[in-house]
PDB file of N, CA and C in Angstrom:
ATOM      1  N   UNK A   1      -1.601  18.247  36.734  1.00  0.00           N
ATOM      2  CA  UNK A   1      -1.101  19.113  35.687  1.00  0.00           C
ATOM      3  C   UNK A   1      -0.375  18.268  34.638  1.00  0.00           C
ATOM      4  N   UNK A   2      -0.363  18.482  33.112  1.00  0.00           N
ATOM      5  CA  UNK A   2      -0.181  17.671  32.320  1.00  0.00           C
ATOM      6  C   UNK A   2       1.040  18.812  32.310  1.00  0.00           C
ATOM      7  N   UNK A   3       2.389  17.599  32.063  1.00  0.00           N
ATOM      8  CA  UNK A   3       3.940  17.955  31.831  1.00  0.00           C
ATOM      9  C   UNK A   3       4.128  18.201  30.005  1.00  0.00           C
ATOM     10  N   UNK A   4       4.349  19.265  29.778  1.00  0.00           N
ATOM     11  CA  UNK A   4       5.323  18.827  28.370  1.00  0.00           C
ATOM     12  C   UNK A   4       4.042  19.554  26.912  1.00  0.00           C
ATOM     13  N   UNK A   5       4.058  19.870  26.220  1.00  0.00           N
ATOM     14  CA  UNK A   5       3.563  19.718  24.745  1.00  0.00           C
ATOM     15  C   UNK A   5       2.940  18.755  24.194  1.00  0.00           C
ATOM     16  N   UNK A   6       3.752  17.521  24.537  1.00  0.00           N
ATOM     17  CA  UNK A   6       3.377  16.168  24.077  1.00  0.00           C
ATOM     18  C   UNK A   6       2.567  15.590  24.911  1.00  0.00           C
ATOM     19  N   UNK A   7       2.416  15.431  26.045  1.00  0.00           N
ATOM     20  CA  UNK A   7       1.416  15.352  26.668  1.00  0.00           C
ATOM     21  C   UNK A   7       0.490  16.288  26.514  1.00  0.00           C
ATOM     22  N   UNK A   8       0.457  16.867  26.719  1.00  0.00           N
ATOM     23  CA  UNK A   8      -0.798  17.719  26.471  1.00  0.00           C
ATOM     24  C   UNK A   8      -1.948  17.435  25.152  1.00  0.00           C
ATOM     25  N   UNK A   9      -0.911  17.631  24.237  1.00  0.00           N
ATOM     26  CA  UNK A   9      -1.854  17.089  22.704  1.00  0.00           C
ATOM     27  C   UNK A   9      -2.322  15.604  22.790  1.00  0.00           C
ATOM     28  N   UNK A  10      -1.555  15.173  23.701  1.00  0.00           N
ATOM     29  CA  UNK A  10      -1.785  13.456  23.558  1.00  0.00           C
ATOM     30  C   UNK A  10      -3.088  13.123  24.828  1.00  0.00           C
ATOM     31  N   UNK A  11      -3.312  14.434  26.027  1.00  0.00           N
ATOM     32  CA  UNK A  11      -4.460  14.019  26.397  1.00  0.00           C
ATOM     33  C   UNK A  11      -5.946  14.404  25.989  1.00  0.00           C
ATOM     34  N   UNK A  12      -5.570  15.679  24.850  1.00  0.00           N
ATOM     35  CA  UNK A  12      -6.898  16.178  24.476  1.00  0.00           C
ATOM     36  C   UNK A  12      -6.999  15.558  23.000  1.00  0.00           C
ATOM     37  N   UNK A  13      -5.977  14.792  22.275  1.00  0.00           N
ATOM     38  CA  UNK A  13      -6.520  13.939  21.159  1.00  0.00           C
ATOM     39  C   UNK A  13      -6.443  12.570  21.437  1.00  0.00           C
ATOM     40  N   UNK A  14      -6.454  12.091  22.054  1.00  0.00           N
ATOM     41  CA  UNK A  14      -6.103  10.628  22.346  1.00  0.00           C
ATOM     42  C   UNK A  14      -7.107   9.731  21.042  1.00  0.00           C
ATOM     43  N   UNK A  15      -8.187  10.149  21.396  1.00  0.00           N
ATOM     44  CA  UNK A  15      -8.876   9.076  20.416  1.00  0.00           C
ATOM     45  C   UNK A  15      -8.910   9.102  18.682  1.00  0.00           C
ATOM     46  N   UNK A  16      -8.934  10.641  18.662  1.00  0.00           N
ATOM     47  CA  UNK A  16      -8.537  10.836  17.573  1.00  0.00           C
ATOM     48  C   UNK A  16      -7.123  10.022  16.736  1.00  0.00           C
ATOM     49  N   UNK A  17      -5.995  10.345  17.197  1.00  0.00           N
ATOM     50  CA  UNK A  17      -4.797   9.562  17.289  1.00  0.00           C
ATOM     51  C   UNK A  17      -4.513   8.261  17.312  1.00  0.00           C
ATOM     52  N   UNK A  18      -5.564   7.395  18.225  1.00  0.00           N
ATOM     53  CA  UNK A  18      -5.988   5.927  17.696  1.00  0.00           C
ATOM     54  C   UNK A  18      -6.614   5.632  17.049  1.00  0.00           C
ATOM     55  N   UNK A  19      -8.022   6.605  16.489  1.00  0.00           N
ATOM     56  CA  UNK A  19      -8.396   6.285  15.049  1.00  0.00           C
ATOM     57  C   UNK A  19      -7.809   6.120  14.120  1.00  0.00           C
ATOM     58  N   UNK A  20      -6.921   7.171  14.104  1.00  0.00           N
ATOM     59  CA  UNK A  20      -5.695   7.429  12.557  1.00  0.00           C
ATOM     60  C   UNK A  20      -4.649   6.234  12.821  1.00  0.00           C
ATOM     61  N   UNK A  21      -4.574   6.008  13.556  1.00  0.00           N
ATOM     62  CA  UNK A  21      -3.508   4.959  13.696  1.00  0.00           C
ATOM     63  C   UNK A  21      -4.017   3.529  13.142  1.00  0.00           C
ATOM     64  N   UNK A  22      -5.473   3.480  13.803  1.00  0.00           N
ATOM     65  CA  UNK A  22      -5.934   2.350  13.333  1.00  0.00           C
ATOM     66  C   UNK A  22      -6.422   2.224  11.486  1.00  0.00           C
ATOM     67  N   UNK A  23      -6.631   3.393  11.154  1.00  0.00           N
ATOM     68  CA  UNK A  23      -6.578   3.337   9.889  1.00  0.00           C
ATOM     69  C   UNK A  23      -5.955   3.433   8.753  1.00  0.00           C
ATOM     70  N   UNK A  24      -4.125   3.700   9.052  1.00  0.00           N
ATOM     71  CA  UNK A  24      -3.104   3.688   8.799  1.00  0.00           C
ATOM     72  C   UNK A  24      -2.822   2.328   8.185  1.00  0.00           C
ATOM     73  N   UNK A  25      -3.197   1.528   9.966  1.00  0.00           N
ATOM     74  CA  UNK A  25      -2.609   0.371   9.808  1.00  0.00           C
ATOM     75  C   UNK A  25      -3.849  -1.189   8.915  1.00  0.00           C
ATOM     76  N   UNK A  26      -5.188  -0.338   8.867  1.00  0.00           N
ATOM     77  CA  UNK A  26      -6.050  -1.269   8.131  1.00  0.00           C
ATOM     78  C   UNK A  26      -5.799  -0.785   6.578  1.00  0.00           C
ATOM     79  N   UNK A  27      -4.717   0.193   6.187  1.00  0.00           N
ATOM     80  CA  UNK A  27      -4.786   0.671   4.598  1.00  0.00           C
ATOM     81  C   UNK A  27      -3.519   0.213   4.185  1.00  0.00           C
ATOM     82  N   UNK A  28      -2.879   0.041   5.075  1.00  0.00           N
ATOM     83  CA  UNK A  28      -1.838  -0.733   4.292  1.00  0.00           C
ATOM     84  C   UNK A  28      -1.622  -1.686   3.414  1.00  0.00           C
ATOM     85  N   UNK A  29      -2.673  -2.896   4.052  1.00  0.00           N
ATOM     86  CA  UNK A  29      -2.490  -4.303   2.737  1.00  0.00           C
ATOM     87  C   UNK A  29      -3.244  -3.931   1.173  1.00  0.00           C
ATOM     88  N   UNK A  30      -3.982  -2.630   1.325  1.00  0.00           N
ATOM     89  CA  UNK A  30      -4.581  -2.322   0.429  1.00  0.00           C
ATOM     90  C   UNK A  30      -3.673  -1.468  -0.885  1.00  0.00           C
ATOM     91  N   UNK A  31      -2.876  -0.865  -0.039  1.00  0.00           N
ATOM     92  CA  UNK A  31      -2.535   0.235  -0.543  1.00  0.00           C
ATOM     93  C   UNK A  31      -1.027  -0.427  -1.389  1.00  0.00           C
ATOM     94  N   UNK A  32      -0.331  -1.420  -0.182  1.00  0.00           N
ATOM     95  CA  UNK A  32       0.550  -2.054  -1.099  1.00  0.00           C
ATOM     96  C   UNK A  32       0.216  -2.825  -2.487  1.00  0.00           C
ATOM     97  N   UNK A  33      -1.066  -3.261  -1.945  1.00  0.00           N
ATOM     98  CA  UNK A  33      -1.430  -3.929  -3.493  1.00  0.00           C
ATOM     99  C   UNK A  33      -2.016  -3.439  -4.532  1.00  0.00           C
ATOM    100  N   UNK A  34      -2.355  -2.201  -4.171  1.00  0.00           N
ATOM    101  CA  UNK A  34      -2.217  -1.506  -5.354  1.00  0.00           C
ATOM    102  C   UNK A  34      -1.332  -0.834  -6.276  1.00  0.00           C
ATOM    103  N   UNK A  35      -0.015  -0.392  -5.356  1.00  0.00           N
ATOM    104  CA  UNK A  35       1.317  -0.217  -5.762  1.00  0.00           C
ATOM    105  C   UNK A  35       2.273  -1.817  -6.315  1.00  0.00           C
ATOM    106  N   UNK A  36       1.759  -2.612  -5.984  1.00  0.00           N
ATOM    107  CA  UNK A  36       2.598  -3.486  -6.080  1.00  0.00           C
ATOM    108  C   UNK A  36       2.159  -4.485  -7.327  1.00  0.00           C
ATOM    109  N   UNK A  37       1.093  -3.992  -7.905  1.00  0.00           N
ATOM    110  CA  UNK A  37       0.515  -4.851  -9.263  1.00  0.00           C
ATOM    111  C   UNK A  37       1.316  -4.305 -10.714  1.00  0.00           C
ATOM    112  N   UNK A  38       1.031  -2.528 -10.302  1.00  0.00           N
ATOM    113  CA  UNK A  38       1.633  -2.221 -11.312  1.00  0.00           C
ATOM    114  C   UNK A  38       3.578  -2.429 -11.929  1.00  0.00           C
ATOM    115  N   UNK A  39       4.171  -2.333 -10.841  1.00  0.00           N
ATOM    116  CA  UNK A  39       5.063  -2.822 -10.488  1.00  0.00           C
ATOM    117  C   UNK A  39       5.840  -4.138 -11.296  1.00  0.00           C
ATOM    118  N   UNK A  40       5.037  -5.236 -10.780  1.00  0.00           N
ATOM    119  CA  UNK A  40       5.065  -6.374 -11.311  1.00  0.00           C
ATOM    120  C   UNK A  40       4.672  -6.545 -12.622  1.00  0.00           C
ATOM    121  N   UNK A  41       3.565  -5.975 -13.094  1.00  0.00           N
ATOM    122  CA  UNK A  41       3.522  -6.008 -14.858  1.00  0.00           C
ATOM    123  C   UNK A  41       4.345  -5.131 -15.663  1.00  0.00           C
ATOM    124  N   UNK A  42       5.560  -4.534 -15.030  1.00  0.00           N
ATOM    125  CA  UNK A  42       5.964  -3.980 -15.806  1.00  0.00           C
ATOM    126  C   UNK A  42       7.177  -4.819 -15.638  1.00  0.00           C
ATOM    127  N   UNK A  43       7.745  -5.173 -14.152  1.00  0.00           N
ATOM    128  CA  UNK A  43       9.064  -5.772 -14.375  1.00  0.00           C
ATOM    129  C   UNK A  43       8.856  -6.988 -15.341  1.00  0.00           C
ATOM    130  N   UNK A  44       7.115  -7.923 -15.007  1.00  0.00           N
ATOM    131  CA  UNK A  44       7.207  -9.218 -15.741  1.00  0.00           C
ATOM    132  C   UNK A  44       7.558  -8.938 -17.621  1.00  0.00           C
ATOM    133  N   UNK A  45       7.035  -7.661 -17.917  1.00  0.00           N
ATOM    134  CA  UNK A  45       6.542  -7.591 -19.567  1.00  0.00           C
ATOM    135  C   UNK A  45       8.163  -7.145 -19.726  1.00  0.00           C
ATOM    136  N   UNK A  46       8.715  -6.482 -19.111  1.00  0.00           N
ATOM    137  CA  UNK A  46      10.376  -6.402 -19.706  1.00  0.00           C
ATOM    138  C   UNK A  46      11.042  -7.221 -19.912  1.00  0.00           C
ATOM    139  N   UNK A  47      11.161  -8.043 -18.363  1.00  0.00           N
ATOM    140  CA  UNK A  47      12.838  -9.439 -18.107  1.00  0.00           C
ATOM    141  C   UNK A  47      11.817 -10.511 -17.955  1.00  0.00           C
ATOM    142  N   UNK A  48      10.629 -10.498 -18.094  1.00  0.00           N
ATOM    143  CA  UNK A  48       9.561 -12.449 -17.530  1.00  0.00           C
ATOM    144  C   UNK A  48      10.125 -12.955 -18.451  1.00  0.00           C
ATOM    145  N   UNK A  49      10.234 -14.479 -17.925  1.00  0.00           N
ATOM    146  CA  UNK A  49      10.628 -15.295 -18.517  1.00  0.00           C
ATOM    147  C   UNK A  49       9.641 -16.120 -19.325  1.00  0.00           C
ATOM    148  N   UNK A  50       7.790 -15.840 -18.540  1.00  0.00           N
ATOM    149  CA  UNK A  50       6.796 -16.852 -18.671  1.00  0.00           C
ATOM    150  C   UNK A  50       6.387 -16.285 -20.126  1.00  0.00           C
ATOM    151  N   UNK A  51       5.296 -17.152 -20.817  1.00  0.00           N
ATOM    152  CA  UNK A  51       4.886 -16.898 -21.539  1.00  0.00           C
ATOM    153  C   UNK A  51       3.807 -15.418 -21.972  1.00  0.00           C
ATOM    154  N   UNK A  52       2.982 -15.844 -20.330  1.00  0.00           N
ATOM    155  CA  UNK A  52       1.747 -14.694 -20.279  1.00  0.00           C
ATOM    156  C   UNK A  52       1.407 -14.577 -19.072  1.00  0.00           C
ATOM    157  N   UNK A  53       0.558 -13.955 -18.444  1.00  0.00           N
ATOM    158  CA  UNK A  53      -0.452 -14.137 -17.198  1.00  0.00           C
ATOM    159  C   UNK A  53      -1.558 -13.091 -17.651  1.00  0.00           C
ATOM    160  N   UNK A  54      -2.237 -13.839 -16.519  1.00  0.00           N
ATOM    161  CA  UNK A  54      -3.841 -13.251 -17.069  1.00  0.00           C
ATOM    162  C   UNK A  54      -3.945 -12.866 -15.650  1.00  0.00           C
ATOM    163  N   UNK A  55      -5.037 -11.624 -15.463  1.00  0.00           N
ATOM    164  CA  UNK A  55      -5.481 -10.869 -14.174  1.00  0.00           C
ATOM    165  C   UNK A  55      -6.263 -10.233 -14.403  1.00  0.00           C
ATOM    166  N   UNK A  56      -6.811 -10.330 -14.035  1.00  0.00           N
ATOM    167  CA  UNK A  56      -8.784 -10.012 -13.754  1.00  0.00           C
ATOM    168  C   UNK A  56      -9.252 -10.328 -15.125  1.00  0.00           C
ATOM    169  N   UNK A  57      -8.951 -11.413 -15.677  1.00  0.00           N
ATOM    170  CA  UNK A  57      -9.751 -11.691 -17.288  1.00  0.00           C
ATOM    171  C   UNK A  57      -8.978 -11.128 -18.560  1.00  0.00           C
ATOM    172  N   UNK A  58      -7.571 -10.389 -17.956  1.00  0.00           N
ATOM    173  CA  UNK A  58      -6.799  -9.611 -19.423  1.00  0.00           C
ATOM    174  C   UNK A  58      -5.673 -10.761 -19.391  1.00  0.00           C
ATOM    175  N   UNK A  59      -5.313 -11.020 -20.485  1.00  0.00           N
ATOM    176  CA  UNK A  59      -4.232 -11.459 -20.575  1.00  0.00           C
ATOM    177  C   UNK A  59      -3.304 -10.768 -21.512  1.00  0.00           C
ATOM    178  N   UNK A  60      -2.036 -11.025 -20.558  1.00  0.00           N
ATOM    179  CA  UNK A  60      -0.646  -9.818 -20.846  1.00  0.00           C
ATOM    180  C   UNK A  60       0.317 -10.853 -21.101  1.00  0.00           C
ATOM    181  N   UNK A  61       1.196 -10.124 -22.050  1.00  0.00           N
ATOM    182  CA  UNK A  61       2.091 -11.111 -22.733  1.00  0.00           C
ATOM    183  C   UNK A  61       3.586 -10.534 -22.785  1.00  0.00           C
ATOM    184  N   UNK A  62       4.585 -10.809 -22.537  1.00  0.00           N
ATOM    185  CA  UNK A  62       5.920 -10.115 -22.710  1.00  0.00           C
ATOM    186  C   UNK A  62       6.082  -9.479 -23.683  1.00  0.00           C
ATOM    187  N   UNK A  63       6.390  -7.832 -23.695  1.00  0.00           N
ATOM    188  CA  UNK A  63       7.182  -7.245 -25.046  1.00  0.00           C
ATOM    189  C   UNK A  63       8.455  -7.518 -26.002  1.00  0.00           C
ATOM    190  N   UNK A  64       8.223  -7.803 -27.398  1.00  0.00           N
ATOM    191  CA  UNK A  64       9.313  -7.621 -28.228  1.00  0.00           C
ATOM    192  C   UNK A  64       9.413  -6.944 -28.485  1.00  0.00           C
ATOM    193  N   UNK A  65      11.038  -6.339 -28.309  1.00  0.00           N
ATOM    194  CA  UNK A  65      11.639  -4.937 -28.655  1.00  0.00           C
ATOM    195  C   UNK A  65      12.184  -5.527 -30.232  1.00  0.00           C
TER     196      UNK A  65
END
């Protein structure tokens, strides 16, 4: 006899539950880098110190206010 709620869901989804888990954890490096580009061209074009950078063939240049 399965004890509890949580057991229970956890023996009739089990695989399900390691799918999602496993695909949680394969979307992550993706998902940060997609959050994390935009991010960066905005902090660089405000306070960068550099001249420019280029990414994927554009090149971006710091704003004068």
């Amino acid at each position: 006899m399965i004890k509890g709620i949580f057991g229970y869901i956890f023996h009739y989804s089990k695989s399900q539950q390691i799918k999602l888990l496993l695909f949680i954890l394969l979307s992550f490096p993706f998902l940060y880098g997609f959050l994390d580009l935009p991010k960066t061209i905005i902090n660089e074009a405000i306070g960068g110190k550099a001249s420019g950078y280029e990414i994927f063939g554009f090149e971006f240049g710091q704003l004068s206010v």
